[in-house]
C-alpha atoms as a PDB file:
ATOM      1  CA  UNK A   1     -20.067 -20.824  20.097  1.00  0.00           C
ATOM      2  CA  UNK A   2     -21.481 -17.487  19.743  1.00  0.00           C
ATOM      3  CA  UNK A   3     -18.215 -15.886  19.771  1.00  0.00           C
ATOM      4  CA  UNK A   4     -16.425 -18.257  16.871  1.00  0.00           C
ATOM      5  CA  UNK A   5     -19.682 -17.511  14.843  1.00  0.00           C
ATOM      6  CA  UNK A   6     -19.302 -13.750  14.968  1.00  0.00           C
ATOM      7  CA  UNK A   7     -15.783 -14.097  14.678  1.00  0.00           C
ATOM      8  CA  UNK A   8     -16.448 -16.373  11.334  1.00  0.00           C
ATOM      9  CA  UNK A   9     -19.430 -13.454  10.217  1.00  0.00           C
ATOM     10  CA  UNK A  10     -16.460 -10.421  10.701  1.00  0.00           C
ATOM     11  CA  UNK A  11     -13.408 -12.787   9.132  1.00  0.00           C
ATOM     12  CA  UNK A  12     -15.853 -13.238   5.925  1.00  0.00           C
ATOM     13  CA  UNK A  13     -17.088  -9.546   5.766  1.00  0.00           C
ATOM     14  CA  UNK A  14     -13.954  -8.204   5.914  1.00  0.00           C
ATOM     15  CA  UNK A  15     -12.222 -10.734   2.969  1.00  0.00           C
ATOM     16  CA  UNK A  16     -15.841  -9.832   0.638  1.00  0.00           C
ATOM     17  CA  UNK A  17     -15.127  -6.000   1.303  1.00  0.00           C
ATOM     18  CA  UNK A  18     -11.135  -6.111   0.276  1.00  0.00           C
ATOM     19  CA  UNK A  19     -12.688  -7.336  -3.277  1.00  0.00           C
ATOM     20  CA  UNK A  20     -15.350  -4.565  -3.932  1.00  0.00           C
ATOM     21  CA  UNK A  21     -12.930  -1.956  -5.357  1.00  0.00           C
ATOM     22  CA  UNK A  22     -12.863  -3.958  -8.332  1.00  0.00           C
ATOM     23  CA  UNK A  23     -16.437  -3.448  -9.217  1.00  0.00           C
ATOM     24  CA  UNK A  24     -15.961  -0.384  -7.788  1.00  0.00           C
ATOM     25  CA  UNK A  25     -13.401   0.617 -10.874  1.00  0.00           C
ATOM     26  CA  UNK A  26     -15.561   0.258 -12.879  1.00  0.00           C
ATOM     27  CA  UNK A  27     -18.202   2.037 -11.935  1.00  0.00           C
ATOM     28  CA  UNK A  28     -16.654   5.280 -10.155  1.00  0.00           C
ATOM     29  CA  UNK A  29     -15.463   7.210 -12.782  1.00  0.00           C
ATOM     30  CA  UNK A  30     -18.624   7.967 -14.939  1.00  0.00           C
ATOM     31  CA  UNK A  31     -20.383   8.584 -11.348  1.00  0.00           C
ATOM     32  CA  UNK A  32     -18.328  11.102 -10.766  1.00  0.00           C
ATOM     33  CA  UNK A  33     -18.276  12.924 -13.965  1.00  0.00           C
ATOM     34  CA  UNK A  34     -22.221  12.314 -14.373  1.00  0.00           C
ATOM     35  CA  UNK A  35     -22.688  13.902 -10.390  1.00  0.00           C
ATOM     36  CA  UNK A  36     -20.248  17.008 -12.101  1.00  0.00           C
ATOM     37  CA  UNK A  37     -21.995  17.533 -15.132  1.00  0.00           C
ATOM     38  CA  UNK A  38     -25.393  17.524 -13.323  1.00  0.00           C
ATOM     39  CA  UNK A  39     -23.998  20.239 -11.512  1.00  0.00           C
ATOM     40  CA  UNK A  40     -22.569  22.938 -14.292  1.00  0.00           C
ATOM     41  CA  UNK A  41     -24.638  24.475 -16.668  1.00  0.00           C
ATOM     42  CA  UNK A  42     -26.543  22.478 -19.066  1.00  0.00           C
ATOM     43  CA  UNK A  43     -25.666  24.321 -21.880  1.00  0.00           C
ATOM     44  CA  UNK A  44     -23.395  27.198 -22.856  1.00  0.00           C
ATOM     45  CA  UNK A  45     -23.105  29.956 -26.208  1.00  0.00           C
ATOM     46  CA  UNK A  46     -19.883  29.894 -28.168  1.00  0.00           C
ATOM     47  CA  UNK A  47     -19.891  32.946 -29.376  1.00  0.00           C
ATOM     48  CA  UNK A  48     -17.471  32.500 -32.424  1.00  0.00           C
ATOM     49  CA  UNK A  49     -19.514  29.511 -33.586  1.00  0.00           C
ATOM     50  CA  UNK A  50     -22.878  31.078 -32.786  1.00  0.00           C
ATOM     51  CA  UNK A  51     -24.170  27.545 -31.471  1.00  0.00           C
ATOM     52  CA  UNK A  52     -24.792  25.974 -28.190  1.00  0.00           C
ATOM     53  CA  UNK A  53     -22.191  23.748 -26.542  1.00  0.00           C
ATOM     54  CA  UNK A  54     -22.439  21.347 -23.889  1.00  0.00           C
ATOM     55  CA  UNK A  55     -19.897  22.962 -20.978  1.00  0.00           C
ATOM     56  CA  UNK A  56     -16.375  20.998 -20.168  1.00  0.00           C
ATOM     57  CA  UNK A  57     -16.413  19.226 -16.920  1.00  0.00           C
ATOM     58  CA  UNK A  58     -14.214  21.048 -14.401  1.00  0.00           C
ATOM     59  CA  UNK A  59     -12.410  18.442 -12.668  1.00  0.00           C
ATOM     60  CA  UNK A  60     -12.573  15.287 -14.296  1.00  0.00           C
ATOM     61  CA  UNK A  61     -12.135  11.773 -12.362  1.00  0.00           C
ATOM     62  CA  UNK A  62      -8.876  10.193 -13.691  1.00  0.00           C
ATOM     63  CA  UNK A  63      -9.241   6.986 -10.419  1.00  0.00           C
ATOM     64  CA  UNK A  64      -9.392   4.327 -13.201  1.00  0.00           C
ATOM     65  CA  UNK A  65      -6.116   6.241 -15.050  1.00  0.00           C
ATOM     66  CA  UNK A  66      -4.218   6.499 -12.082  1.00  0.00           C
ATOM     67  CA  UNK A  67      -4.960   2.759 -11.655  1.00  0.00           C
ATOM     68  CA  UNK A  68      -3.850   1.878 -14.740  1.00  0.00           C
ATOM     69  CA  UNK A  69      -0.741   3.797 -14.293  1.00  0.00           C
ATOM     70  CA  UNK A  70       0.156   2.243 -11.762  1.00  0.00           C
ATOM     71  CA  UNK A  71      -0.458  -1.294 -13.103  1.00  0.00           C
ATOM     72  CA  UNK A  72       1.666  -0.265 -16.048  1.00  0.00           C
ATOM     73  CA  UNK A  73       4.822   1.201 -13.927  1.00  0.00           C
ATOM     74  CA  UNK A  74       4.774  -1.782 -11.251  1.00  0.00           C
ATOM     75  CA  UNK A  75       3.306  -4.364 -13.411  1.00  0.00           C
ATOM     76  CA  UNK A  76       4.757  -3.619 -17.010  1.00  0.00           C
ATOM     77  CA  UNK A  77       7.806  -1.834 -16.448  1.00  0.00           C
ATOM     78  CA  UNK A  78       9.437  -2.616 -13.090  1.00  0.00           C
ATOM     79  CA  UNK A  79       8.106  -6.105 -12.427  1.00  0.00           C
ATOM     80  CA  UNK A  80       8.784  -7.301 -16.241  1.00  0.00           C
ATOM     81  CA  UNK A  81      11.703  -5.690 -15.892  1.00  0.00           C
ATOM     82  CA  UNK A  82      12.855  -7.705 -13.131  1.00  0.00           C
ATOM     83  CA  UNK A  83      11.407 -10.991 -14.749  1.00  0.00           C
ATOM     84  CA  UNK A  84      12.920 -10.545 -18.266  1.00  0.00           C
ATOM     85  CA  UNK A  85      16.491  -9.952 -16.414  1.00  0.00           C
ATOM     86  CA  UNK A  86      16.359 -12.727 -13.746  1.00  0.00           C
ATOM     87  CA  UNK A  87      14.748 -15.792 -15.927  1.00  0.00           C
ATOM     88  CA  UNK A  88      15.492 -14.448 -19.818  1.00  0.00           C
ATOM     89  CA  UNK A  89      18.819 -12.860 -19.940  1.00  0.00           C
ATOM     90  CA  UNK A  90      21.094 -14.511 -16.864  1.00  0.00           C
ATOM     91  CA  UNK A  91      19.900 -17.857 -18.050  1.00  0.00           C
ATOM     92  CA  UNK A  92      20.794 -16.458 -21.905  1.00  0.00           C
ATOM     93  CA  UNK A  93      24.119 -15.370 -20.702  1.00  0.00           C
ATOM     94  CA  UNK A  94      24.907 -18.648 -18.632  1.00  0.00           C
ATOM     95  CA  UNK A  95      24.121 -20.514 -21.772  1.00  0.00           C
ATOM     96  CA  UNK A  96      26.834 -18.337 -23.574  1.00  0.00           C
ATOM     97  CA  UNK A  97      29.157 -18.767 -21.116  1.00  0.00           C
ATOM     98  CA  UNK A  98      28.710 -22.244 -21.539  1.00  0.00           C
ATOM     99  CA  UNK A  99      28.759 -22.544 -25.011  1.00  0.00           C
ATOM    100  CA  UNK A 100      31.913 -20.809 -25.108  1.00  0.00           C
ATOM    101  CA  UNK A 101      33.766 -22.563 -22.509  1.00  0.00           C
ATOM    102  CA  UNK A 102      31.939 -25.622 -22.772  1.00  0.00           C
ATOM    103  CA  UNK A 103      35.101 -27.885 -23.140  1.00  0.00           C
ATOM    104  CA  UNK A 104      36.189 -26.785 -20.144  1.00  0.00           C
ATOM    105  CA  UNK A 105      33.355 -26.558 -17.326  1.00  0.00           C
ATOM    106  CA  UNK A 106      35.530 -25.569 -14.825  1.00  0.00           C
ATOM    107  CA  UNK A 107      36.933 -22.400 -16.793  1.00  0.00           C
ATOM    108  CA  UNK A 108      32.927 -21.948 -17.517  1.00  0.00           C
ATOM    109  CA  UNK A 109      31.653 -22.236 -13.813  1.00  0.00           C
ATOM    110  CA  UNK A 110      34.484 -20.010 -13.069  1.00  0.00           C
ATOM    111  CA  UNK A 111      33.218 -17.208 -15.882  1.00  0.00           C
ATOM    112  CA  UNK A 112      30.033 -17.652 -14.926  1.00  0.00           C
ATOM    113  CA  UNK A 113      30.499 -17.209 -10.981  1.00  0.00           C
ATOM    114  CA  UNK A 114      32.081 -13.813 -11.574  1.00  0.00           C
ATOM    115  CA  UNK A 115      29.408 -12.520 -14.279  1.00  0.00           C
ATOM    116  CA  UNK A 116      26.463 -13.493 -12.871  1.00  0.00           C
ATOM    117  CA  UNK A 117      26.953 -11.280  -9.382  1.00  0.00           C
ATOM    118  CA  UNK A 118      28.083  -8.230 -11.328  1.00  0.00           C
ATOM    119  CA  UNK A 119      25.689  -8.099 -13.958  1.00  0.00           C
ATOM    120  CA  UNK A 120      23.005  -8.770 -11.409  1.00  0.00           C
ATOM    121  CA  UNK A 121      24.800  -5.684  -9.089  1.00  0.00           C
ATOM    122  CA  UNK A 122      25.246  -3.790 -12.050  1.00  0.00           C
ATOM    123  CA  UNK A 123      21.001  -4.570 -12.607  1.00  0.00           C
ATOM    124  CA  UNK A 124      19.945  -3.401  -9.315  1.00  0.00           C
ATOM    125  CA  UNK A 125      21.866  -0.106  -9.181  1.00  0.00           C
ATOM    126  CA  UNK A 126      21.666   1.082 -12.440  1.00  0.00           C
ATOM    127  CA  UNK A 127      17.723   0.164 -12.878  1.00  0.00           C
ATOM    128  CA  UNK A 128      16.341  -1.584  -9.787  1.00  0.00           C
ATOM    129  CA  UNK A 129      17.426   1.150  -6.820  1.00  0.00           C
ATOM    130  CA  UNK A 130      16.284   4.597  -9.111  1.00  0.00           C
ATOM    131  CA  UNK A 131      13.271   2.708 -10.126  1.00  0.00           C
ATOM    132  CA  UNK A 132      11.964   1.544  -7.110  1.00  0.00           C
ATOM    133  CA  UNK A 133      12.466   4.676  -5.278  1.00  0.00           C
ATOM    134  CA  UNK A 134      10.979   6.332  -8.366  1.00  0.00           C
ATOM    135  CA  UNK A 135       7.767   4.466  -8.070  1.00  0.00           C
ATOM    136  CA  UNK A 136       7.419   4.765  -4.378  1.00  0.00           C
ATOM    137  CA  UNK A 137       7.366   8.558  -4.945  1.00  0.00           C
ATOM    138  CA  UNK A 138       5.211   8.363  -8.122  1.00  0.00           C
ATOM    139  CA  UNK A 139       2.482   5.813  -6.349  1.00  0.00           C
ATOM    140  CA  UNK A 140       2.194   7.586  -3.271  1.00  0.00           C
ATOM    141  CA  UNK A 141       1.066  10.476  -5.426  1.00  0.00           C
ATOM    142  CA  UNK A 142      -1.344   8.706  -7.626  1.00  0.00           C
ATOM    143  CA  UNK A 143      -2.578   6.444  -4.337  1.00  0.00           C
ATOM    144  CA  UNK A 144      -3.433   9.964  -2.664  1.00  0.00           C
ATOM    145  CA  UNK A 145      -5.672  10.816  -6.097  1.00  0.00           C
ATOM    146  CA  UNK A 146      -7.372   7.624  -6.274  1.00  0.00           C
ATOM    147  CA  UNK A 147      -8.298   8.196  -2.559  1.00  0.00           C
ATOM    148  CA  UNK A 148      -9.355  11.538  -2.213  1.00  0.00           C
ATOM    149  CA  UNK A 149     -11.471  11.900  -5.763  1.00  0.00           C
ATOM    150  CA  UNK A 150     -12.960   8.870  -3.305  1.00  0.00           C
ATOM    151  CA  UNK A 151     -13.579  10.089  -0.574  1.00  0.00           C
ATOM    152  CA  UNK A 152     -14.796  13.000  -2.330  1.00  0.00           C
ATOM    153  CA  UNK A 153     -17.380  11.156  -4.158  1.00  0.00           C
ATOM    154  CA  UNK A 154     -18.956   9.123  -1.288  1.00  0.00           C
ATOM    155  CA  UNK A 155     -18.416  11.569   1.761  1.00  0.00           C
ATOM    156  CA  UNK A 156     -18.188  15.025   0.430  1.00  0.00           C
ATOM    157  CA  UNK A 157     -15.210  17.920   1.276  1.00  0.00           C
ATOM    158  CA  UNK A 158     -12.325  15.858   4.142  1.00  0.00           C
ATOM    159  CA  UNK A 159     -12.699  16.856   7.956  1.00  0.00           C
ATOM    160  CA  UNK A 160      -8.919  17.604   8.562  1.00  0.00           C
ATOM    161  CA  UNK A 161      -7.267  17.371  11.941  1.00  0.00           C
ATOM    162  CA  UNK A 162      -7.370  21.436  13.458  1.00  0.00           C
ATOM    163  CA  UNK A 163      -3.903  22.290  12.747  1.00  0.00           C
ATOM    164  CA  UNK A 164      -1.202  21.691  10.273  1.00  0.00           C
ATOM    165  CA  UNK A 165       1.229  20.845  13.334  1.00  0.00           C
ATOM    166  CA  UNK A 166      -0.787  18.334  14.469  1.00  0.00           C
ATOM    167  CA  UNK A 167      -1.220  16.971  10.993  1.00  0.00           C
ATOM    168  CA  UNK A 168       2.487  16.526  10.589  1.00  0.00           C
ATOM    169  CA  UNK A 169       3.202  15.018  13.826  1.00  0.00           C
ATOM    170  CA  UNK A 170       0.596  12.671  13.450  1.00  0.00           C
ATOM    171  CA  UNK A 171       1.857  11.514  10.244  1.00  0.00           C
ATOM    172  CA  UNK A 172       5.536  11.191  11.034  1.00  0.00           C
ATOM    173  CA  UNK A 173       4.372   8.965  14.205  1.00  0.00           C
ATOM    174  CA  UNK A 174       2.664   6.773  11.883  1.00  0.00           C
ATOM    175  CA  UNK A 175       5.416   6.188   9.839  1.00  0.00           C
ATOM    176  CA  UNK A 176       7.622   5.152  12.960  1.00  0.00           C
ATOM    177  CA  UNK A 177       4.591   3.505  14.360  1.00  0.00           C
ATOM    178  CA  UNK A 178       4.459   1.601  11.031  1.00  0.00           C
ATOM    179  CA  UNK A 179       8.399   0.851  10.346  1.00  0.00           C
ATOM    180  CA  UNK A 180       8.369  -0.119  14.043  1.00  0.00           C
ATOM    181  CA  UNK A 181       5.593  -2.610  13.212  1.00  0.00           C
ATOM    182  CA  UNK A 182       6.939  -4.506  10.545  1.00  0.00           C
ATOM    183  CA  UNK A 183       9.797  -5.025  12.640  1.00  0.00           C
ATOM    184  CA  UNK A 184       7.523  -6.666  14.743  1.00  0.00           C
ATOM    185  CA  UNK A 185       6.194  -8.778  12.389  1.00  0.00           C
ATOM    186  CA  UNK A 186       9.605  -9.915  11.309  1.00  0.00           C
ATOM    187  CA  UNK A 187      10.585 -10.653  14.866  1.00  0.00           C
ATOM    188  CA  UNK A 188       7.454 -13.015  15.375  1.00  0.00           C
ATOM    189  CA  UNK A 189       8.247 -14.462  12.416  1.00  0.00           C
ATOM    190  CA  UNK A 190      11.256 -15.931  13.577  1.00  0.00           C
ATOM    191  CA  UNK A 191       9.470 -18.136  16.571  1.00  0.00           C
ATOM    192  CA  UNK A 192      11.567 -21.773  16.346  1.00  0.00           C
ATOM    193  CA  UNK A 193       7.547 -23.026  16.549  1.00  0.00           C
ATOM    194  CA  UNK A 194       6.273 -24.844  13.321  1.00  0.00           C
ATOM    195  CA  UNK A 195       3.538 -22.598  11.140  1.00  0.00           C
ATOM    196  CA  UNK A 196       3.155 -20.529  14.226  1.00  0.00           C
ATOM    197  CA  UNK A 197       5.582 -17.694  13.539  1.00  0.00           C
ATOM    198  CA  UNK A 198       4.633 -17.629   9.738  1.00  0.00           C
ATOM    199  CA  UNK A 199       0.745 -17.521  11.142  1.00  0.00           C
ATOM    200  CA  UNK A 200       1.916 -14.910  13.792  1.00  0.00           C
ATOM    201  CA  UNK A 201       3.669 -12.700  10.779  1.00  0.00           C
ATOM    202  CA  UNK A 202       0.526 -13.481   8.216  1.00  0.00           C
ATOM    203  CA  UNK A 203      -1.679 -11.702  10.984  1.00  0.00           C
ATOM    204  CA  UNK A 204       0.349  -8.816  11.454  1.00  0.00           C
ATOM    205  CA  UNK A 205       0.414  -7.989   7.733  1.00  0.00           C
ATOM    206  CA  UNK A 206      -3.266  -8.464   7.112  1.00  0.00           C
ATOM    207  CA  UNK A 207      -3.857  -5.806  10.179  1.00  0.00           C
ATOM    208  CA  UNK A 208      -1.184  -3.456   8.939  1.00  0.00           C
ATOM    209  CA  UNK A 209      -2.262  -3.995   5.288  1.00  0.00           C
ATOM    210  CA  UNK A 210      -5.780  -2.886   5.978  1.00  0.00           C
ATOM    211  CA  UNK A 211      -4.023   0.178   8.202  1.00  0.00           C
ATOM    212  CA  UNK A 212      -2.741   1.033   5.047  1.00  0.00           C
ATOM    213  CA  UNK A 213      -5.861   0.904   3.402  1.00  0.00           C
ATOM    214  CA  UNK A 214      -8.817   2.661   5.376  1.00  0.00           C
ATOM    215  CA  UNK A 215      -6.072   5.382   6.756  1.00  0.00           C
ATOM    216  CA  UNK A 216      -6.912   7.336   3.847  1.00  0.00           C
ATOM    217  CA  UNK A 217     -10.063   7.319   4.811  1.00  0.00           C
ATOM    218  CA  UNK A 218      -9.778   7.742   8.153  1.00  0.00           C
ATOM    219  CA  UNK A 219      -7.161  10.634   7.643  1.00  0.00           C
ATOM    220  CA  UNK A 220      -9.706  12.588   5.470  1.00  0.00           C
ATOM    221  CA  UNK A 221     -12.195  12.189   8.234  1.00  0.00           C
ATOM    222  CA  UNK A 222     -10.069  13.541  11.346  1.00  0.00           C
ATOM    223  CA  UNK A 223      -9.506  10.499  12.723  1.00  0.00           C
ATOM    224  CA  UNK A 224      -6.101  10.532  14.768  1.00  0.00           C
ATOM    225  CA  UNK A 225      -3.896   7.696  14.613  1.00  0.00           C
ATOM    226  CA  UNK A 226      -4.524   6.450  18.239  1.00  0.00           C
ATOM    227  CA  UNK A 227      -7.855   6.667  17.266  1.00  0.00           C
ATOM    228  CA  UNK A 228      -7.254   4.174  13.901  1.00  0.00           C
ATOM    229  CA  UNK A 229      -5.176   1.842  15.906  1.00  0.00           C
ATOM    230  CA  UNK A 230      -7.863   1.090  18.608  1.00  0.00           C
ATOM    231  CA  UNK A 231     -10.182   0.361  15.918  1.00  0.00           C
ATOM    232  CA  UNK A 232      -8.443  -2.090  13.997  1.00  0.00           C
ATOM    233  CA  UNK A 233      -7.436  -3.479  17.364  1.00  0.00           C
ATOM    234  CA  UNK A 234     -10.607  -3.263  18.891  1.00  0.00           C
ATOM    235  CA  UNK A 235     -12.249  -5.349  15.557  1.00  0.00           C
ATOM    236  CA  UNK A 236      -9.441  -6.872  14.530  1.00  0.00           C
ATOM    237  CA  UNK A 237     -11.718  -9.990  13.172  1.00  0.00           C
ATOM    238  CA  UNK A 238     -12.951  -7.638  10.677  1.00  0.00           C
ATOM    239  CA  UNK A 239      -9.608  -6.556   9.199  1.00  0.00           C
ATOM    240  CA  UNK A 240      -7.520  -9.938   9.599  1.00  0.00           C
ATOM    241  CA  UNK A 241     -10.208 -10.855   6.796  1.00  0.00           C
ATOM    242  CA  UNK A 242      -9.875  -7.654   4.574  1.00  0.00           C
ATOM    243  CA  UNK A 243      -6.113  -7.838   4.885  1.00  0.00           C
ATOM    244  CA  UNK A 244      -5.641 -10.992   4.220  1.00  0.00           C
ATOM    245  CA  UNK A 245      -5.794 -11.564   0.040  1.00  0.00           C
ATOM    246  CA  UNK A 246      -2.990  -8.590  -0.251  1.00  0.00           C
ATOM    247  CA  UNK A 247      -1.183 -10.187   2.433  1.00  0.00           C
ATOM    248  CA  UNK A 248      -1.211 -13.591   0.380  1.00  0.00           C
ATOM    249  CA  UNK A 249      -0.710 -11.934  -2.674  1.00  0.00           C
ATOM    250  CA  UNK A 250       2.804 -10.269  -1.172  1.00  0.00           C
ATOM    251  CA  UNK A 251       3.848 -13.074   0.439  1.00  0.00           C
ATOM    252  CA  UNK A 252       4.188 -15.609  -2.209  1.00  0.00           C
ATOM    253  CA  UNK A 253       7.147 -13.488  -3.813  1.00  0.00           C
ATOM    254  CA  UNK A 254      10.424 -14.638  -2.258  1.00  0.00           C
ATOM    255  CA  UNK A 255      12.306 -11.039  -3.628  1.00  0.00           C
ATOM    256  CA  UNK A 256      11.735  -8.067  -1.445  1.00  0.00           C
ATOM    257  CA  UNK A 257      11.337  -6.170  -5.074  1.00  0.00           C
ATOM    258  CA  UNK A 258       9.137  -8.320  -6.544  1.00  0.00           C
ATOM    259  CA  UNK A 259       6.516  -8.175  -3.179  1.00  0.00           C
ATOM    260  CA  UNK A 260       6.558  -4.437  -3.546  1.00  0.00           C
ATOM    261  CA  UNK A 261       5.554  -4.279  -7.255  1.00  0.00           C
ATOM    262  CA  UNK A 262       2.737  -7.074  -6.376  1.00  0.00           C
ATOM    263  CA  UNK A 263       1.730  -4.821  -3.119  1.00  0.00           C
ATOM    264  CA  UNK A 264       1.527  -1.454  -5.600  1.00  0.00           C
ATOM    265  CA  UNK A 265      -0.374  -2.908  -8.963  1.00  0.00           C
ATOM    266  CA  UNK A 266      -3.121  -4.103  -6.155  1.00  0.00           C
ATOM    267  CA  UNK A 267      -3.090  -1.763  -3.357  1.00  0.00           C
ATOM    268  CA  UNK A 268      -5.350   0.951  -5.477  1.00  0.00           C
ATOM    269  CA  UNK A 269      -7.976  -1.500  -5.628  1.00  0.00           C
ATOM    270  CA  UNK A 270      -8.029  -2.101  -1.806  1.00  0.00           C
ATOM    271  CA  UNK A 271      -8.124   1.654  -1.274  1.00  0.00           C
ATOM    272  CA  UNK A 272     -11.598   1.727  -3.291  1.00  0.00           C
ATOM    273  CA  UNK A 273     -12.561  -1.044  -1.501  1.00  0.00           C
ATOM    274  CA  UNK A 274     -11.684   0.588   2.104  1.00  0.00           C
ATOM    275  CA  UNK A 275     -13.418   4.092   1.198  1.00  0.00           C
ATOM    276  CA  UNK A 276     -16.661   1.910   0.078  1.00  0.00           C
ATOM    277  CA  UNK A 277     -16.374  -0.573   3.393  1.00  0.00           C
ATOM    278  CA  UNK A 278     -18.582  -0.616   6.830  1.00  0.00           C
ATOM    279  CA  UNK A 279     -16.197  -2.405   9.329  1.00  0.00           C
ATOM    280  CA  UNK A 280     -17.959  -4.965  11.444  1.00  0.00           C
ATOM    281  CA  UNK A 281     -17.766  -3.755  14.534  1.00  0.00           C
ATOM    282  CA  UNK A 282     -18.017  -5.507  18.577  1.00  0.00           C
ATOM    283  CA  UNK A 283     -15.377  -7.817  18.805  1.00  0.00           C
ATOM    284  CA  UNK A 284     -15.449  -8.995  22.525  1.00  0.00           C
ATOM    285  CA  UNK A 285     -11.756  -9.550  22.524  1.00  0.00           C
ATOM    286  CA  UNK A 286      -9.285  -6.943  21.112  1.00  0.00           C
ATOM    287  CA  UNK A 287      -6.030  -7.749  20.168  1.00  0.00           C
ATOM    288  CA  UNK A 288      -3.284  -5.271  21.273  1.00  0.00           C
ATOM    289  CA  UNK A 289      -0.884  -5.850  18.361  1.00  0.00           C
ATOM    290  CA  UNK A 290      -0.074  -1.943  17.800  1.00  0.00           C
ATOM    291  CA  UNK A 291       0.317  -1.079  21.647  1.00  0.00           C
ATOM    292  CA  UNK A 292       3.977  -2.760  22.250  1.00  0.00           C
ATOM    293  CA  UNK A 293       5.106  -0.393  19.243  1.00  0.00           C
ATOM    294  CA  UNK A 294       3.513   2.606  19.703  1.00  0.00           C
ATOM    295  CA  UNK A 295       4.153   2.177  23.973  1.00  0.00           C
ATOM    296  CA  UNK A 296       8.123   2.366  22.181  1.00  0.00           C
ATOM    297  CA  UNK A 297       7.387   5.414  19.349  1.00  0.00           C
ATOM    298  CA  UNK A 298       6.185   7.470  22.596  1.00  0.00           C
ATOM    299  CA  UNK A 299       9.502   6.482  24.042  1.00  0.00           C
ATOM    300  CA  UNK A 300      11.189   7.972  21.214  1.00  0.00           C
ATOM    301  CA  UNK A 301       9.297  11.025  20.963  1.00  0.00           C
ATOM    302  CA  UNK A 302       9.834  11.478  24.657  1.00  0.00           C
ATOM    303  CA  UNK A 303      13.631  10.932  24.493  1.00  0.00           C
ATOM    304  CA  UNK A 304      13.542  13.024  21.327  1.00  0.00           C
ATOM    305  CA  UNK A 305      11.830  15.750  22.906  1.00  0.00           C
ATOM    306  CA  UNK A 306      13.959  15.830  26.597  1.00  0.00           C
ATOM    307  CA  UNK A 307      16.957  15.355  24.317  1.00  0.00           C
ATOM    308  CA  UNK A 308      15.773  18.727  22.404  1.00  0.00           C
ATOM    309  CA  UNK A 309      15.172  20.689  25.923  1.00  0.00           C
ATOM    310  CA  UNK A 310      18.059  19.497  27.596  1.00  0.00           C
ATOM    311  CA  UNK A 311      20.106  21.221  24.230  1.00  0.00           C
ATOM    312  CA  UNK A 312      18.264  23.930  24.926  1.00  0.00           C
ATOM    313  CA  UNK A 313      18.990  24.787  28.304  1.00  0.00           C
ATOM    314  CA  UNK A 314      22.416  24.396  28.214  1.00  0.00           C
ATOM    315  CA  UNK A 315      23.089  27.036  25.083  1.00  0.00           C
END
């Protein structure tokens, strides 16, 4: 009994935290201007007006623009985007079609079955493919200023890892550690058991969503990635409940597209929330989720690495 309570307590704690970056918008911004006024010079002489002036803050906090950016370029731009073409103008061209053909519905259906798959290729090459990989580029940019004026704020100057080496490597194993995992979650996904793969996939993406969201965090404080999979794994509880409105949220889509846009006009928020979080911690069970794929990204790197010697030796 005492278990399901804690576990209940950590599942709770961990959905409330995902949802404080929004108050946390609103608030950040003048915190972090008022903490860098307090610390410049109260007042300055301008010589060519012969007056006083109050000095210009240095570095001002743009978390709430960046936000807003990136509502407008998933939200606005690429999701509407997709929206206006797939429910406004195929259904305005299929009416066309069938106006114009509309004594003969079998000349019509035949129009129509060879417009409607090369406007919609012509749609997702033209616009969909540069914008998406636009914004991927773009929002990893602004995500990485929204995290570190953060982190800045609450925990003061980042403790990197003690070389840039070791920074790289780690980062390109969590990628592959990450890729690998979704796999995962697709593959459990697929159980032939009723609700239990979609449950099975719904947990992975709540873990791997709130990954996502404290490695910022975690990255600006040293933390290696072993060391940020054995927490989530180790308190798992915690993060299945902070996870789990995103992974709702990008689930309902049934497009690929459409999930991404819904992932980036939120994700910012859950950052906030992750930088301002306290995990619950003690979970008497973990759940090894991460350790089948990163037992096989070692497998790689080692196969990578004898591959690279064996070249070696034989030049």
């Amino acid at each position: 009994m005492e278990s399901i309570t804690n576990f209940s307590v950590s599942l709770i704690k961990g959905f409330i935290d995902s949802l404080r970056g929004v108050t946390v918008l609103l608030y950040l911004d003048k915190e972090i201007n008022e903490r860098a006024l307090s610390r410049s010079p109260q007042l300055e002489y301008d010589g060519a007006k012969h007056k006083l002036k109050q000095p210009k803050i240095k570095q001002e906090s743009k978390v709430l623009t960046r936000v807003l950016q990136s509502c407008i370029l998933n939200g606005f731009i690429f999701l509407l985007s997709i929206l206006v073409f797939e429910y406004a103008l195929l259904p305005g061209v299929k009416y066309l079609v069938i106006a114009i053909f509309g004594h003969n519905p079998g000349v019509a259906y035949s129009v129509w079955s060879w417009i409607q798959p090369f406007l919609s290729m012509t749609f997702r090459m033209i616009w969909v493919l540069p914008l998406f990989l636009l914004s991927k580029l773009v929002n990893s940019l602004w995500f990485q200023d929204i995290a570190d004026s953060a982190y800045r704020h609450r925990r003061g100057r980042p403790q990197f890892m003690s070389s840039v080496s070791k920074i790289i490597a780690d980062s390109l194993f969590s990628l592959l550690v990450q890729a690998l995992f979704l796999v995962q979650s697709m593959l459990v996904s697929m159980l032939p058991i009723t609700y239990v793969g979609e449950l099975l996939c719904l947990i992975h993406m709540c873990l791997l969503y709130s990954l996502y969201s404290f490695e910022y965090k975690w990255f600006n404080m040293g933390w290696e990635l072993h060391k940020r999979l054995t927490f989530i794994e180790t308190n798992w509880p915690y993060f299945l409940g902070f996870g789990l409105p995103l992974a709702v949220l990008t689930q309902i889509p049934q497009s690929y597209i459409i999930s991404g846009c819904v992932f980036s006009i939120f994700f910012p928020v859950f950052i906030l929330s992750g930088n301002e979080a306290s995990p619950v911690t003690g979970s008497e069970y973990p759940l090894r989720l991460f350790s089948p794929v990163v037992a096989i990204s070692n497998g790689m790197f080692r196969f990578v690495q004898h591959s690279a010697d064996v070249m070696d030796k034989t030049r």
